[in-house]
Each structure stands twice: as structure tokens, then as C-alpha cells.
Protein backbone atom coordinates (compact mmCIF):
# COMPACT_ATOMS: atom_id res chain seq x y z
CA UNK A 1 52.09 -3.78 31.16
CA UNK A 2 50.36 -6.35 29.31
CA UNK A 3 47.78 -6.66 31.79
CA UNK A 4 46.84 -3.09 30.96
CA UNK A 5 47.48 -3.51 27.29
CA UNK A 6 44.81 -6.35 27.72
CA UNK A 7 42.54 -4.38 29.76
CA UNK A 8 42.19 -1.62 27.12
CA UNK A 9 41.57 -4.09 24.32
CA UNK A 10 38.83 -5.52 26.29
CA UNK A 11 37.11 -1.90 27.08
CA UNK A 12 37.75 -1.00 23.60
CA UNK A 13 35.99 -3.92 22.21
CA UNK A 14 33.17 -3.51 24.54
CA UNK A 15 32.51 -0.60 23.69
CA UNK A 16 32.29 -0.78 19.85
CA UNK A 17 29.79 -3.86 20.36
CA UNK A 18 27.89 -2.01 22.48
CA UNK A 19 26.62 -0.16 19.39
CA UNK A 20 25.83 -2.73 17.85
CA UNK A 21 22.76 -3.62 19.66
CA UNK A 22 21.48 0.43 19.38
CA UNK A 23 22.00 0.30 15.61
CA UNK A 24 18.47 -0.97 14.67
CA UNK A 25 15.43 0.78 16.46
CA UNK A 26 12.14 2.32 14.92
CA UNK A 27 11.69 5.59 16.72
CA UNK A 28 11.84 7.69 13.63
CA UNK A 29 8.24 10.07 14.14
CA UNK A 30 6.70 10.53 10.90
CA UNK A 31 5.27 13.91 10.02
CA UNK A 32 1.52 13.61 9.54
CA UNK A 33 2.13 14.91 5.66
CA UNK A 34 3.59 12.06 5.16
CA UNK A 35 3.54 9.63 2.17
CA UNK A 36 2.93 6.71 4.06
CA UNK A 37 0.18 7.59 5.76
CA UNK A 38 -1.95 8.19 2.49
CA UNK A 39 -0.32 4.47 1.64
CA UNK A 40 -1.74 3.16 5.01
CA UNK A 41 -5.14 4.77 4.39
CA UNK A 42 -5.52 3.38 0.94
CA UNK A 43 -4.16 0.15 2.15
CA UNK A 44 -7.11 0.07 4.99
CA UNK A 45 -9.83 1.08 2.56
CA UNK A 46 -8.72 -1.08 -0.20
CA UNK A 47 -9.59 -4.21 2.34
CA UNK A 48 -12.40 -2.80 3.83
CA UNK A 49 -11.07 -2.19 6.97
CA UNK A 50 -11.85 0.89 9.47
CA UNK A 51 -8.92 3.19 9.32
CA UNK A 52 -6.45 3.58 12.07
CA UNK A 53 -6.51 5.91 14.47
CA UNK A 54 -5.76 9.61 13.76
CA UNK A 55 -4.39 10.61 16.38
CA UNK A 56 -0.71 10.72 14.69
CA UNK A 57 1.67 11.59 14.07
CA UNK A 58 3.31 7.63 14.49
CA UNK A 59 6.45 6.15 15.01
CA UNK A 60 7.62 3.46 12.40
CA UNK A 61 7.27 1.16 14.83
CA UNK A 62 3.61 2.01 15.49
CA UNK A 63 3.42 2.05 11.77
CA UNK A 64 4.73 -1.26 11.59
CA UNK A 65 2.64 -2.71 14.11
CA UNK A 66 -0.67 -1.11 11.75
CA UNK A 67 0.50 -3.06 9.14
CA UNK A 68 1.71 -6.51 10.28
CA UNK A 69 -1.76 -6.77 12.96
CA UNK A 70 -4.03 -5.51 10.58
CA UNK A 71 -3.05 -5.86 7.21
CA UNK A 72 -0.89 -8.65 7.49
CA UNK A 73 -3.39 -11.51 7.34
CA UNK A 74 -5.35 -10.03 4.34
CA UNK A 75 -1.89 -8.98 2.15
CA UNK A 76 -0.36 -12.29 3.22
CA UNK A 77 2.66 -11.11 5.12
């Protein structure tokens, strides 16, 4: 008995961690009408940079990435 009572504690625990590690991702697709990508834009001409592609829409992790490689250096992130 307490082997099993053990043995469910230990699946039940694994399996509310395992969430944990899903909780955090950037795959939210942002529609092309989007506020941020007239903030990106601006943010490219303002330092004189070429814009990024258009061939959106992006994912906020391709969003991020236009930011941090590009931007980064110039806005001091």
C-alpha cells in the first residue's frame, strides 16, 4: 500500500513540473496590423537601419530576435 501511495505521489509530482518547463515559450503569431510592427519600423528608421523583412506576419520570438540583433547594440540593451 504505501508503495503505491508513493508511486502516485511521484507521478503526480511529475507531472505538475512537467508544466513548468512549457510555461514560457514565444510562439504567439502577431497579426501584421499590429502595433508593434509600426514600433519596430520606427525603431529601424529612427537608427538608420534597413527595415526588416516583410514577409510577416512574426512570431515574438522572431520579433525578439529583430530587436536584440539589430537594435540592441544601438539602444544599449
Amino acid at each position: 500500500m504505501r508503495i503505491t501511495r508513493a508511486l502516485v505521489c511521484c507521478l503526480v509530482g511529475c507531472l505538475m513540473s512537467a508544466s513548468i518547463f512549457g510555461a514560457v515559450n514565444q510562439q504567439e503569431v502577431y497579426s501584421l496590423d499590429s502595433d508593434v510592427y509600426d514600433a519596430i519600423e520606427a525603431l529601424y528608421i529612427h537608427q538608420g537601419l534597413s527595415l526588416p523583412s516583410t514577409t510577416g506576419p512574426y512570431s515574438q520570438a522572431e520579433l525578439s530576435l529583430m530587436v536584440d540583433r539589430r537594435l540592441g547594440p544601438q539602444l544599449g540593451l
